[in-house]
PDB file of N, CA and C in Angstrom:
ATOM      1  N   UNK A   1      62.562 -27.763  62.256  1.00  0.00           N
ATOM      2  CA  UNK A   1      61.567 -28.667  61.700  1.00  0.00           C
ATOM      3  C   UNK A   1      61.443 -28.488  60.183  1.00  0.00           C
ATOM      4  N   UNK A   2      61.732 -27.225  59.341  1.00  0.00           N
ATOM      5  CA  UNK A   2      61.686 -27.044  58.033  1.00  0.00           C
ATOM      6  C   UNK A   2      62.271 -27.599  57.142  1.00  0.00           C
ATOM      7  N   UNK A   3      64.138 -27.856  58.261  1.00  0.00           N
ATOM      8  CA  UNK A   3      64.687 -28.270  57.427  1.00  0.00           C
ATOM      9  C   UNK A   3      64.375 -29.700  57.446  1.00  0.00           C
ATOM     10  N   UNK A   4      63.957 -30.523  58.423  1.00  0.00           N
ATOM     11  CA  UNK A   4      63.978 -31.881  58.366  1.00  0.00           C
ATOM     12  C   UNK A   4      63.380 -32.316  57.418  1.00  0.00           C
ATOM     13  N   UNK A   5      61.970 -31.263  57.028  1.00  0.00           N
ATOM     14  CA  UNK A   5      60.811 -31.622  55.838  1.00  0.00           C
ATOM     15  C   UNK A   5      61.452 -31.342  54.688  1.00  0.00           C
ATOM     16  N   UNK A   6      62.345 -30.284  54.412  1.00  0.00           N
ATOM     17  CA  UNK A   6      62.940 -30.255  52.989  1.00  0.00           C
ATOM     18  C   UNK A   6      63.734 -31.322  52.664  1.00  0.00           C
ATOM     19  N   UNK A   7      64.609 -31.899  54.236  1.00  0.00           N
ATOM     20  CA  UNK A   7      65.740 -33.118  53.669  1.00  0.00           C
ATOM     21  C   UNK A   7      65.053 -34.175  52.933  1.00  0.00           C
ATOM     22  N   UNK A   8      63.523 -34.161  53.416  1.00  0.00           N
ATOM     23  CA  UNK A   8      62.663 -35.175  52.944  1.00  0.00           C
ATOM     24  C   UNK A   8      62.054 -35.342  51.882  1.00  0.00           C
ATOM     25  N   UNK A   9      62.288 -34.193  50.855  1.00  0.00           N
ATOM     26  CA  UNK A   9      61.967 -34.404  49.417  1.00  0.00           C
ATOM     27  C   UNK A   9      62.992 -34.536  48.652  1.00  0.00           C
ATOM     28  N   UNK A  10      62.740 -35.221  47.520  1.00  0.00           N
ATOM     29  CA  UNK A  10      63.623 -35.613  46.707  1.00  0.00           C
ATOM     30  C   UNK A  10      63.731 -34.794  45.720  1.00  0.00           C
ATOM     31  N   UNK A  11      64.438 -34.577  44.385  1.00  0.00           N
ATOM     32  CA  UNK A  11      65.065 -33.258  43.396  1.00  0.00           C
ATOM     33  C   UNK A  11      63.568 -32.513  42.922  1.00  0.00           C
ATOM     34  N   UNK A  12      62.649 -33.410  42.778  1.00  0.00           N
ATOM     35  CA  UNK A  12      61.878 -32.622  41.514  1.00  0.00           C
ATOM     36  C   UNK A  12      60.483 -32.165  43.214  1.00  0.00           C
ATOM     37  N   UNK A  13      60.817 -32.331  44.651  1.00  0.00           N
ATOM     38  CA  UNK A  13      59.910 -31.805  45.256  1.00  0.00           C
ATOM     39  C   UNK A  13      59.215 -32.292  45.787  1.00  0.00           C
ATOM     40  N   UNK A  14      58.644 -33.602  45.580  1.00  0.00           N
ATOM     41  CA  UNK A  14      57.705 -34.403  46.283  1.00  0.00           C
ATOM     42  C   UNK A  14      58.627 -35.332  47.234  1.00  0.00           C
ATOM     43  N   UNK A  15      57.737 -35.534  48.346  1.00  0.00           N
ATOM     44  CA  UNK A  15      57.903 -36.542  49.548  1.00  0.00           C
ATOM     45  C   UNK A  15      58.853 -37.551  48.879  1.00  0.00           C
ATOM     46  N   UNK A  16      60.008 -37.486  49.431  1.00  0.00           N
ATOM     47  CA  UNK A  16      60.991 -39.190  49.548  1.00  0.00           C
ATOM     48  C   UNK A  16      60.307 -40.031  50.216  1.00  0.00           C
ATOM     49  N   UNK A  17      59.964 -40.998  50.041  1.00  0.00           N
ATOM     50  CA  UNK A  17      58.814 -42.063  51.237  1.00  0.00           C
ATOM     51  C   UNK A  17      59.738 -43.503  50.949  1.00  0.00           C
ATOM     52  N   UNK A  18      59.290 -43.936  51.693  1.00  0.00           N
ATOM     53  CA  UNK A  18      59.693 -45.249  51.702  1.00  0.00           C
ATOM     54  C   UNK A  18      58.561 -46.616  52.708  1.00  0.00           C
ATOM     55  N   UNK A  19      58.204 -47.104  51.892  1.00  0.00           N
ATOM     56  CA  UNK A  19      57.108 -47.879  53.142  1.00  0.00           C
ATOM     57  C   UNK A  19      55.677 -47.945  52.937  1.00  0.00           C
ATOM     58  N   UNK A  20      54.954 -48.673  53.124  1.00  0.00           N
ATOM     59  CA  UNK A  20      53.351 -48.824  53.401  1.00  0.00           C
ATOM     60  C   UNK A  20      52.812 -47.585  53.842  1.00  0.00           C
ATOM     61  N   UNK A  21      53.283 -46.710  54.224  1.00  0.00           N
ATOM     62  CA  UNK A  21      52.122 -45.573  54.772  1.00  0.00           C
ATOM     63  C   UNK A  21      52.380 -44.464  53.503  1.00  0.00           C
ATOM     64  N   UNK A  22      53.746 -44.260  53.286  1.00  0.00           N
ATOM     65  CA  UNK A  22      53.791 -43.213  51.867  1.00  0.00           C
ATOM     66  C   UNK A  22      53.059 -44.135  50.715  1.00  0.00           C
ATOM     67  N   UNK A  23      53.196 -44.990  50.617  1.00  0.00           N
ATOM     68  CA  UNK A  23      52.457 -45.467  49.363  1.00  0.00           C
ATOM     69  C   UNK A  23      51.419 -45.541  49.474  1.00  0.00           C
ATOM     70  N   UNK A  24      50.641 -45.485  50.173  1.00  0.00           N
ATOM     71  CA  UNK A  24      49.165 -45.236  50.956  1.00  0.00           C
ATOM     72  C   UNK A  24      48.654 -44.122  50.052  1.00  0.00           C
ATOM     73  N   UNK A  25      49.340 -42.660  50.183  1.00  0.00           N
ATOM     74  CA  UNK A  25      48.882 -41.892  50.029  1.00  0.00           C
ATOM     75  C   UNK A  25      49.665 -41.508  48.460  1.00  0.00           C
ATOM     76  N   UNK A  26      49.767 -41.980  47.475  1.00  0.00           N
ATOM     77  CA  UNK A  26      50.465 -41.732  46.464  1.00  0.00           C
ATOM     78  C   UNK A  26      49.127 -42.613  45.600  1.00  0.00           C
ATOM     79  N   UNK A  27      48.342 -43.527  45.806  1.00  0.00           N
ATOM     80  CA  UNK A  27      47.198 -44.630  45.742  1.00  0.00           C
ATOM     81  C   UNK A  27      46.020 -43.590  44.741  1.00  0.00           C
ATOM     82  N   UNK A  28      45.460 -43.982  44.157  1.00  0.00           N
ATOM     83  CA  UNK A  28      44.366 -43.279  43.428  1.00  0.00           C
ATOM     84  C   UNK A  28      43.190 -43.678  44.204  1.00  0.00           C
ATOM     85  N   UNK A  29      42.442 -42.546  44.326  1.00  0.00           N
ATOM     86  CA  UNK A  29      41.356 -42.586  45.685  1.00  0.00           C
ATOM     87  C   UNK A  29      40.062 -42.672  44.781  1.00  0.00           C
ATOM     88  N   UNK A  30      38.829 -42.904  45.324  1.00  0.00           N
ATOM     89  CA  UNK A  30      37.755 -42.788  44.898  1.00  0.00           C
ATOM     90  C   UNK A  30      37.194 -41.964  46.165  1.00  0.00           C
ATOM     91  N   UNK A  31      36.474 -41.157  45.920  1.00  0.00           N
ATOM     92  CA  UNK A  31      35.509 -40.204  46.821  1.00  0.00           C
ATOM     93  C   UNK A  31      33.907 -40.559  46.836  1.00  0.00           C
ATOM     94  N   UNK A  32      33.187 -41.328  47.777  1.00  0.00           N
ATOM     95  CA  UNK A  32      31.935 -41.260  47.481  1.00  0.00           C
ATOM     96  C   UNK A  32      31.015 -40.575  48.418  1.00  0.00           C
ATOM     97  N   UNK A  33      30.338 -39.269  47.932  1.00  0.00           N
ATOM     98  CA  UNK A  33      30.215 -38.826  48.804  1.00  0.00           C
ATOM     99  C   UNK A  33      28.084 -38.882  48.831  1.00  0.00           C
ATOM    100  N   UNK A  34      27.419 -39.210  49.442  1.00  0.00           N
ATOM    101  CA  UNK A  34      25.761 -39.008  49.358  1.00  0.00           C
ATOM    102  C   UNK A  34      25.210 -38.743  50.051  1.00  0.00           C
ATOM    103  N   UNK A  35      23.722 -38.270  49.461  1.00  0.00           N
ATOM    104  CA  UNK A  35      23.242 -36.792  50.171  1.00  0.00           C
ATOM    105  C   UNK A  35      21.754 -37.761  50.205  1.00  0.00           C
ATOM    106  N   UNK A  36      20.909 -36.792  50.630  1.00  0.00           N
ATOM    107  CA  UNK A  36      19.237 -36.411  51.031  1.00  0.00           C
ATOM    108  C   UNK A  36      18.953 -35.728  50.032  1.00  0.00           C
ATOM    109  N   UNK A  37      18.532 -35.690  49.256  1.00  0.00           N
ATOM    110  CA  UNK A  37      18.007 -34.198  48.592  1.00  0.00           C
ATOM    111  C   UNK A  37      16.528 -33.907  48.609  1.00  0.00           C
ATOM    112  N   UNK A  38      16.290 -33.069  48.693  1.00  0.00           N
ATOM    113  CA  UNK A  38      14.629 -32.103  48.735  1.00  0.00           C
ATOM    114  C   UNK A  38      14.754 -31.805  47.267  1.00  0.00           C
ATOM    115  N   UNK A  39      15.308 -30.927  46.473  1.00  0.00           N
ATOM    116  CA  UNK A  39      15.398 -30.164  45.748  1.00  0.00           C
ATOM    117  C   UNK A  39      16.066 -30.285  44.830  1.00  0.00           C
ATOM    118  N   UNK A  40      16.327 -31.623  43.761  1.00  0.00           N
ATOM    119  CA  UNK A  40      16.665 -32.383  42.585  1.00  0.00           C
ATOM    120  C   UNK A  40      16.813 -31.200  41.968  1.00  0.00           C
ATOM    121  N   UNK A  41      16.361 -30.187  41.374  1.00  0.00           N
ATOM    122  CA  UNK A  41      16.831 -29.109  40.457  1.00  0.00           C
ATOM    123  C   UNK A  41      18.291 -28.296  41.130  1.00  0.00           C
ATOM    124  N   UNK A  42      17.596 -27.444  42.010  1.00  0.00           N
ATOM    125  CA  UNK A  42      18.499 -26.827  43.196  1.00  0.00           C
ATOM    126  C   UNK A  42      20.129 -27.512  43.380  1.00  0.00           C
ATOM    127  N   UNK A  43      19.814 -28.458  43.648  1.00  0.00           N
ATOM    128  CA  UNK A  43      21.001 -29.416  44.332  1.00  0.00           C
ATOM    129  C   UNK A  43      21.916 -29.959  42.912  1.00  0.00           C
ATOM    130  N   UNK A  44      21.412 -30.519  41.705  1.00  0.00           N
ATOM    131  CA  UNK A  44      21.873 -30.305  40.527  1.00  0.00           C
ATOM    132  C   UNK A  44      22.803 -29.257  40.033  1.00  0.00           C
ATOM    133  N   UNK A  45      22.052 -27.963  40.403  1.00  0.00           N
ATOM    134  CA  UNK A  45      22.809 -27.012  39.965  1.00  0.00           C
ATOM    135  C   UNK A  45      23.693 -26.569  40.463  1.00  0.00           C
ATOM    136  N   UNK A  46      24.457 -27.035  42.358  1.00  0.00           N
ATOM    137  CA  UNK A  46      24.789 -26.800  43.249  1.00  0.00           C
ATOM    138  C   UNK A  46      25.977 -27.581  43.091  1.00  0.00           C
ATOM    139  N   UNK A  47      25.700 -29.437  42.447  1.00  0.00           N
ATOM    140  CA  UNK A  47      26.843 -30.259  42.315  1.00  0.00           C
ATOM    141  C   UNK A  47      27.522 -29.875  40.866  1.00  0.00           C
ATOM    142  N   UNK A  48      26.672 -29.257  39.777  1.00  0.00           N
ATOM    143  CA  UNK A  48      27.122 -28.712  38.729  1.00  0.00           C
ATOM    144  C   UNK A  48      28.679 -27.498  38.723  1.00  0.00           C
ATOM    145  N   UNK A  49      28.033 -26.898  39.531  1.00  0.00           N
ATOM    146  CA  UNK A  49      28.770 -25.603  40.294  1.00  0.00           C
ATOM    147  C   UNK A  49      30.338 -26.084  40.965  1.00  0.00           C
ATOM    148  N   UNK A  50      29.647 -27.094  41.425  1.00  0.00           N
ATOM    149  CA  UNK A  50      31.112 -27.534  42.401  1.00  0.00           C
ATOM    150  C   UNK A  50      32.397 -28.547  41.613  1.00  0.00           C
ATOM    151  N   UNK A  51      31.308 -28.956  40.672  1.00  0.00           N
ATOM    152  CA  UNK A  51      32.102 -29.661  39.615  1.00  0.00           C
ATOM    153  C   UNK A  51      33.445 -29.058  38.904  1.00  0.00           C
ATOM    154  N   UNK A  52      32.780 -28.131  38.528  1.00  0.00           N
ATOM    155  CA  UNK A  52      33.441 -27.226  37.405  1.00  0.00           C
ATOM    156  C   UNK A  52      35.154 -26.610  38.142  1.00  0.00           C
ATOM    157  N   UNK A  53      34.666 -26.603  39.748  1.00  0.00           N
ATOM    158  CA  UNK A  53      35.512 -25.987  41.031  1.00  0.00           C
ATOM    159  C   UNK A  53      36.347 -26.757  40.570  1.00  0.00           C
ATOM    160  N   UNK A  54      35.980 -28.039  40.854  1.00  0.00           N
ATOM    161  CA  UNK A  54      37.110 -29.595  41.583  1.00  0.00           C
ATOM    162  C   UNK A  54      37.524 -30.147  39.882  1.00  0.00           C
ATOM    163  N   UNK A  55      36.963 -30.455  38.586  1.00  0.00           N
ATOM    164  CA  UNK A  55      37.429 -30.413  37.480  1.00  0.00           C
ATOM    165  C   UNK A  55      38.792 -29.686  37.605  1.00  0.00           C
ATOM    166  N   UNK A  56      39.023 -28.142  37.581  1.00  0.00           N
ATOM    167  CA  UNK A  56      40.078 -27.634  37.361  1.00  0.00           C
ATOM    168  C   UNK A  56      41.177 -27.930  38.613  1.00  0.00           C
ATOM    169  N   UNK A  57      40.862 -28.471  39.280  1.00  0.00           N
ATOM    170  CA  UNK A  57      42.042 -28.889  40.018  1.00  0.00           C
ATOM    171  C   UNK A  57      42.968 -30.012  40.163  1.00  0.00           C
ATOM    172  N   UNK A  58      44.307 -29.832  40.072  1.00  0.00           N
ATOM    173  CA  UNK A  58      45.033 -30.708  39.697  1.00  0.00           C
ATOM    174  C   UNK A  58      45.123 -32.181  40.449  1.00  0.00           C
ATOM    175  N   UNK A  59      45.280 -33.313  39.816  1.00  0.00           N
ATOM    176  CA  UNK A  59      44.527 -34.754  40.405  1.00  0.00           C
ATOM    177  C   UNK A  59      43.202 -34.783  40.028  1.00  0.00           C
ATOM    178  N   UNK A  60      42.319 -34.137  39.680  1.00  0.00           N
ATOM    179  CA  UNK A  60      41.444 -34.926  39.542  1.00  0.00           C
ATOM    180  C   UNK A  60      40.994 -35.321  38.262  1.00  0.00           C
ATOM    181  N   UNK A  61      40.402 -36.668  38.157  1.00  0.00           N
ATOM    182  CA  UNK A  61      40.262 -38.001  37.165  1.00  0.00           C
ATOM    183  C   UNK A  61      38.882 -37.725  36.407  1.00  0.00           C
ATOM    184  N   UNK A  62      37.812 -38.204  37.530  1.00  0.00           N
ATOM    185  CA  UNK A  62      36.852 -38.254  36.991  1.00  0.00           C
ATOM    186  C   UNK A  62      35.370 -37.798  37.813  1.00  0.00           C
ATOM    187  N   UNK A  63      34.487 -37.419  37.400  1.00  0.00           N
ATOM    188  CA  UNK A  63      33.289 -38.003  38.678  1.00  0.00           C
ATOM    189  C   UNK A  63      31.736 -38.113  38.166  1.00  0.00           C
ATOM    190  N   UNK A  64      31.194 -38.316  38.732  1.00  0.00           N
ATOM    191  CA  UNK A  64      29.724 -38.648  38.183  1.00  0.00           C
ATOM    192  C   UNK A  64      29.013 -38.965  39.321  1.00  0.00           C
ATOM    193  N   UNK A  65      27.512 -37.996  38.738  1.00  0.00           N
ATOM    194  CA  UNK A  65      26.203 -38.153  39.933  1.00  0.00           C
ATOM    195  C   UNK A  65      25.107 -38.756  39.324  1.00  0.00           C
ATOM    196  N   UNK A  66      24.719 -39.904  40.309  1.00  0.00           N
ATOM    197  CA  UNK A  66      23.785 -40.796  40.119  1.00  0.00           C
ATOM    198  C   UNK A  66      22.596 -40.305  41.161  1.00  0.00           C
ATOM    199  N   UNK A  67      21.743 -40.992  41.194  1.00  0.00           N
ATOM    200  CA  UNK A  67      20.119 -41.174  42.021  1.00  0.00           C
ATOM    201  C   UNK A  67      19.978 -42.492  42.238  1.00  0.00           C
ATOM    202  N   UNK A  68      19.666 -42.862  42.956  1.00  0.00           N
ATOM    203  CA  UNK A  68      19.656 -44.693  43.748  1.00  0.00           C
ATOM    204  C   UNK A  68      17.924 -44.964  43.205  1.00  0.00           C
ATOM    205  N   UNK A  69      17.743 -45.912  42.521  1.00  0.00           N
ATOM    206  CA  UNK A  69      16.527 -46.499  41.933  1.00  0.00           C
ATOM    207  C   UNK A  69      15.085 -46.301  43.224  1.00  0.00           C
ATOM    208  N   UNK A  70      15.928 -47.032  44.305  1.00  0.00           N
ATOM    209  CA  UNK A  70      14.967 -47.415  45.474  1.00  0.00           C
ATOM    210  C   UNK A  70      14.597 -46.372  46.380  1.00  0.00           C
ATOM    211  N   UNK A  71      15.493 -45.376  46.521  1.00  0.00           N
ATOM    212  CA  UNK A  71      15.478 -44.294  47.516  1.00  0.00           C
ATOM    213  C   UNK A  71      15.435 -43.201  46.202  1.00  0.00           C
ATOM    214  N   UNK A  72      14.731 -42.491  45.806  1.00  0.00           N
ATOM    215  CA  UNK A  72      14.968 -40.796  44.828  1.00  0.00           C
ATOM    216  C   UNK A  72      15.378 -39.891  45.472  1.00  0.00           C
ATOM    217  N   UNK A  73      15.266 -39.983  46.677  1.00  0.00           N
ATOM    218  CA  UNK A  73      15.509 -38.749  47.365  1.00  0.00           C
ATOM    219  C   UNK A  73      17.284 -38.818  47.737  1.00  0.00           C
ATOM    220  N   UNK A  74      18.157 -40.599  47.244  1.00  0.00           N
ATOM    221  CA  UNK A  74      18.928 -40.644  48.097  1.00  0.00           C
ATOM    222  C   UNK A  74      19.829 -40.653  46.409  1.00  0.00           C
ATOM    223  N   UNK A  75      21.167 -39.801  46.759  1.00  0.00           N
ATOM    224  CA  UNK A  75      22.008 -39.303  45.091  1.00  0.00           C
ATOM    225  C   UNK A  75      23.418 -39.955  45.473  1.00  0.00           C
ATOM    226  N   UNK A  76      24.184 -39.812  44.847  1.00  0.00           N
ATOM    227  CA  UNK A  76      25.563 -40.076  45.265  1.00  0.00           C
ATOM    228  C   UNK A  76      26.317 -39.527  44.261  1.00  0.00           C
ATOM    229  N   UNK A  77      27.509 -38.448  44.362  1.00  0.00           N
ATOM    230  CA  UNK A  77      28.461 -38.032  44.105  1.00  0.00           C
ATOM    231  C   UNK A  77      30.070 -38.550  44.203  1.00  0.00           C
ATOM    232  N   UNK A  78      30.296 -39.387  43.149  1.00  0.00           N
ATOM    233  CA  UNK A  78      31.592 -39.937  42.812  1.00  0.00           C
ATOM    234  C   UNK A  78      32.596 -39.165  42.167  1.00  0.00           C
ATOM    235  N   UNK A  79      33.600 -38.796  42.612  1.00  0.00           N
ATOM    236  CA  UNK A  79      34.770 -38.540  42.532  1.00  0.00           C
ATOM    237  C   UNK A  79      36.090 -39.649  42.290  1.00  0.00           C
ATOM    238  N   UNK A  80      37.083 -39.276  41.406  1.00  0.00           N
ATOM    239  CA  UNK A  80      38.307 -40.033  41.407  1.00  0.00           C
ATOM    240  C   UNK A  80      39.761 -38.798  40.980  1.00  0.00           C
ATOM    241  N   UNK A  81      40.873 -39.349  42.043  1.00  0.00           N
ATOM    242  CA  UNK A  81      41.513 -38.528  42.242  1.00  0.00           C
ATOM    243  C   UNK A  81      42.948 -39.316  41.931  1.00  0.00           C
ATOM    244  N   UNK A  82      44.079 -38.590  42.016  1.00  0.00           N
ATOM    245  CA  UNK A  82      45.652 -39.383  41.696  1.00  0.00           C
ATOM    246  C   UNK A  82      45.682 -40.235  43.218  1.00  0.00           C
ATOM    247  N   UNK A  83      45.716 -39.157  43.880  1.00  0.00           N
ATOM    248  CA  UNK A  83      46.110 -39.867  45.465  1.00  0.00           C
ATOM    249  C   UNK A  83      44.797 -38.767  46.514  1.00  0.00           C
ATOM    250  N   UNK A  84      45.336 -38.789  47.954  1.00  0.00           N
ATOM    251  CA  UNK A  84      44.218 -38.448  48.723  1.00  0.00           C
ATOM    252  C   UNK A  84      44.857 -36.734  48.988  1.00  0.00           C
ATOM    253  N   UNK A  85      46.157 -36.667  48.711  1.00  0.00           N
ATOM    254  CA  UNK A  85      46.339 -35.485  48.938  1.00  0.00           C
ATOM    255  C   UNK A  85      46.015 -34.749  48.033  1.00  0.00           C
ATOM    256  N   UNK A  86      45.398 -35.147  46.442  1.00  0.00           N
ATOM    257  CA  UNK A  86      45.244 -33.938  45.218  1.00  0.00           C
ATOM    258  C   UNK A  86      43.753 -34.023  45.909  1.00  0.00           C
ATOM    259  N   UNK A  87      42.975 -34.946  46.440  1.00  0.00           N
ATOM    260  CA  UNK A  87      41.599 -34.205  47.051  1.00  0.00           C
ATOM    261  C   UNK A  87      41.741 -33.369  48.213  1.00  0.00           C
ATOM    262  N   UNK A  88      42.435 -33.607  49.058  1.00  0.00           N
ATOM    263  CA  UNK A  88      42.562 -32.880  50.204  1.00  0.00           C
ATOM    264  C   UNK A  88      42.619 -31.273  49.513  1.00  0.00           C
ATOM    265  N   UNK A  89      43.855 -31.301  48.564  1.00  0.00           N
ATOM    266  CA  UNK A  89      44.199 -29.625  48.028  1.00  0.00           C
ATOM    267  C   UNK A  89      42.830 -29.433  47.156  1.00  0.00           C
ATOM    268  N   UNK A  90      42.155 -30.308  46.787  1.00  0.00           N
ATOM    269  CA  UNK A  90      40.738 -29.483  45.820  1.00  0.00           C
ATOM    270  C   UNK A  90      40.173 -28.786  46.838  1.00  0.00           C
ATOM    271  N   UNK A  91      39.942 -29.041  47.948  1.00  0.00           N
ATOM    272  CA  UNK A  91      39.336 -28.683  48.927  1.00  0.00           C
ATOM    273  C   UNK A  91      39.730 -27.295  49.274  1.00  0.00           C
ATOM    274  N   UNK A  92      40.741 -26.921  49.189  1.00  0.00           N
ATOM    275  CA  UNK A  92      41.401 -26.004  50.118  1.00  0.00           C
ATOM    276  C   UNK A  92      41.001 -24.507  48.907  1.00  0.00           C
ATOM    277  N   UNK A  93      41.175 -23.437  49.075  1.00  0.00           N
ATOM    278  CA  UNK A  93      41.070 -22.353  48.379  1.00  0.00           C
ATOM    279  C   UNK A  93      40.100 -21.555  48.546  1.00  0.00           C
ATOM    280  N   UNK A  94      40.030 -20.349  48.280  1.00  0.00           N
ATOM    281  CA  UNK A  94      38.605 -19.600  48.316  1.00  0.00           C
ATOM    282  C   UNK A  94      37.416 -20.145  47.580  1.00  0.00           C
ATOM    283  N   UNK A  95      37.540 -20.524  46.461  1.00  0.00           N
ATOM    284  CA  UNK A  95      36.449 -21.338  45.181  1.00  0.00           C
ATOM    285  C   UNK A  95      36.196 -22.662  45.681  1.00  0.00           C
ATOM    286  N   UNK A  96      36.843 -23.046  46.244  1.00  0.00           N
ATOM    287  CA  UNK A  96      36.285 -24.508  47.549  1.00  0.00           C
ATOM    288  C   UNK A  96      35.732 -23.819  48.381  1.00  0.00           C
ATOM    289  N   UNK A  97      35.879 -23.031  48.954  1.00  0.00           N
ATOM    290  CA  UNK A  97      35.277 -22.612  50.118  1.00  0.00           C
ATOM    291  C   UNK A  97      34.326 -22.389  50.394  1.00  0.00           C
ATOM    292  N   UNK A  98      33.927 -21.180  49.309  1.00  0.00           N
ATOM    293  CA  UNK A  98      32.577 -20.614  49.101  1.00  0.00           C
ATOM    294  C   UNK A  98      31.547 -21.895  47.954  1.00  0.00           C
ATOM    295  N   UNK A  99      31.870 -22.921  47.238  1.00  0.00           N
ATOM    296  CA  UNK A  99      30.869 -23.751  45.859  1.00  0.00           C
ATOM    297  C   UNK A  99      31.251 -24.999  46.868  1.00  0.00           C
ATOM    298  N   UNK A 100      32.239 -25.760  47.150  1.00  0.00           N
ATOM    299  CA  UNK A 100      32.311 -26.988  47.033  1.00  0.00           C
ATOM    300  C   UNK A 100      31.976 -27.181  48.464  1.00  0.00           C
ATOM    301  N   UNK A 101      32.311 -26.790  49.497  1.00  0.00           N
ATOM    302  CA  UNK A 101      32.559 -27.062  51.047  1.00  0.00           C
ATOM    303  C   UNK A 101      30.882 -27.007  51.610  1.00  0.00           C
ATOM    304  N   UNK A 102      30.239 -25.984  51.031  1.00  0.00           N
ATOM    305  CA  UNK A 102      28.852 -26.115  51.565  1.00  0.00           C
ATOM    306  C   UNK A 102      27.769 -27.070  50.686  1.00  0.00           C
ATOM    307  N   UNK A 103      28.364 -27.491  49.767  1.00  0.00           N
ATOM    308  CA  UNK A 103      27.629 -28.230  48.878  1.00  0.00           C
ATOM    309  C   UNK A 103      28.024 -29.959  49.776  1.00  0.00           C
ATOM    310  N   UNK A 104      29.489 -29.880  50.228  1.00  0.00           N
ATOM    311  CA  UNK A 104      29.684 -31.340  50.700  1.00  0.00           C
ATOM    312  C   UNK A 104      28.915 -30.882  52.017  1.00  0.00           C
ATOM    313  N   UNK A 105      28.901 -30.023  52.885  1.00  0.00           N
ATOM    314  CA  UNK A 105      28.358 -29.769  54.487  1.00  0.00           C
ATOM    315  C   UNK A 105      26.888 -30.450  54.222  1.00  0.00           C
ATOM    316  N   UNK A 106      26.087 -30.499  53.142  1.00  0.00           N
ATOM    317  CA  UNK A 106      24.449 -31.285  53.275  1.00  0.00           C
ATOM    318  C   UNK A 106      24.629 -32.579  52.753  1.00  0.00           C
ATOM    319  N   UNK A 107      26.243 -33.331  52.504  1.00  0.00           N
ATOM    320  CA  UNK A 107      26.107 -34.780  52.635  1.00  0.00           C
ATOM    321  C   UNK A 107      25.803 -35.226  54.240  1.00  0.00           C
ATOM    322  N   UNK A 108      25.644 -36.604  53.908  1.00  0.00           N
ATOM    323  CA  UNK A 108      25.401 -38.054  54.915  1.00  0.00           C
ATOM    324  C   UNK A 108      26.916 -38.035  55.369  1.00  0.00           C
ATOM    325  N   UNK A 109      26.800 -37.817  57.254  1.00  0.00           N
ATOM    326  CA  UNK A 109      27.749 -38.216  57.699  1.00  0.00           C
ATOM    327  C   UNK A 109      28.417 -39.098  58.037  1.00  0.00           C
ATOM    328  N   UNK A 110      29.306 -39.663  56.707  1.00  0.00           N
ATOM    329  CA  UNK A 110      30.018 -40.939  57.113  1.00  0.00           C
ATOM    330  C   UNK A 110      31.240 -40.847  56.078  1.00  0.00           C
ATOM    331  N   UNK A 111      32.155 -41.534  56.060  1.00  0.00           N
ATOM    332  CA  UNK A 111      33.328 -42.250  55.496  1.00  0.00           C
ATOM    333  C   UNK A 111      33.316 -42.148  53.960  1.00  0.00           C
ATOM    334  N   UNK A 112      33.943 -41.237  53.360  1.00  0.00           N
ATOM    335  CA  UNK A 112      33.780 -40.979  52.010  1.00  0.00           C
ATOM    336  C   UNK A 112      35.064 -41.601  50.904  1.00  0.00           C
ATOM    337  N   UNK A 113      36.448 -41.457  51.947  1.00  0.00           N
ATOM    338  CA  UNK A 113      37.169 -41.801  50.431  1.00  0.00           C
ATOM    339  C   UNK A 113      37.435 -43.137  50.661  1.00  0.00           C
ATOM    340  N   UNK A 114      37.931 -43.781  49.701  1.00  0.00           N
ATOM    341  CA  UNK A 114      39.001 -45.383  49.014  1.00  0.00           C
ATOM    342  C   UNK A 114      39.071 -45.607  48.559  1.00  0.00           C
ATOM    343  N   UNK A 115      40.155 -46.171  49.028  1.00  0.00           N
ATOM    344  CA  UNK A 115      41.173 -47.011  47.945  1.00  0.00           C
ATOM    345  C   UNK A 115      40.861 -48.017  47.392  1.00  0.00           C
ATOM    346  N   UNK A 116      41.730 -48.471  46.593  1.00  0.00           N
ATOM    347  CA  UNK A 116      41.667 -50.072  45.875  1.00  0.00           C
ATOM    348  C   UNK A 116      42.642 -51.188  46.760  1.00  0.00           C
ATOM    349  N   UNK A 117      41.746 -51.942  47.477  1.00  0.00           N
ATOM    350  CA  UNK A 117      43.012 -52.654  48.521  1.00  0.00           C
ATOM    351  C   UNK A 117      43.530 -53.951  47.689  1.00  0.00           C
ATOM    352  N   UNK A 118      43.868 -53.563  46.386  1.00  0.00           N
ATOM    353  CA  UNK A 118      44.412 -54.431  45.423  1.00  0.00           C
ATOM    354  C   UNK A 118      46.352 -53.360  45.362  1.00  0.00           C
ATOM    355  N   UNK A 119      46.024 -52.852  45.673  1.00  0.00           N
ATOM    356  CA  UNK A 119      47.174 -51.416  45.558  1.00  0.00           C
ATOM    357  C   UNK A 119      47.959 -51.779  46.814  1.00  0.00           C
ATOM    358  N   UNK A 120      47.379 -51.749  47.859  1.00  0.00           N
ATOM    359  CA  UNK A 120      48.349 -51.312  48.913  1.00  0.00           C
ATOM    360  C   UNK A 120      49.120 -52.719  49.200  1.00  0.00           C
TER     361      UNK A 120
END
């Protein structure tokens, strides 16, 4: 099986793809991820923290946290990435593990990343 996955990259390492589903994931993602918050200071300093994590990791673009006019209690955390796999790898590591992973565990459970269906 190792070798089948190595036949499958091309010189410089990344996936040979061909087709609608590799280009899928090569796509620049947006992440939106929103919470509840109690604790506007607390939770600030928590997405601050996690920022700084997911900043240094490679793919990522941009992000920014807002507060919804109508709901205060209700925030949203935007993320933008190259494709879905440079978020998948922000995720992964000890410094995700311990800042970013429990900071996303007190979002709203639902459907966080996409695309631009101008792309695919």
């Amino acid at each position: 099986m190792k070798e089948r996955l190595r036949s499958a990259r091309d010189r410089s390492g990344n996936l040979a793809c061909a087709g609608r589903a590799c280009a899928r994931t090569l796509t620049p993602v947006m992440v939106i991820t929103r919470f509840r918050v109690v604790d506007p200071d607390g939770f600030a300093d928590r997405v601050s923290a996690a920022l700084a994590v997911l900043r240094a990791r490679t793919g990522f673009l941009a992000a920014c946290l807002e507060r919804n006019l109508d709901e205060p209690d209700l925030w949203v955390l935007v993320t933008r990435w190259q494709n879905v796999g440079s978020y998948r790898r922000a995720l992964q590591g000890y410094e995700s593990k311990v800042v970013v992973v429990p900071l996303l565990s007190e979002a709203l459970d639902e459907p966080s990343a996409y695309e631009d269906p101008a792309l695919q």
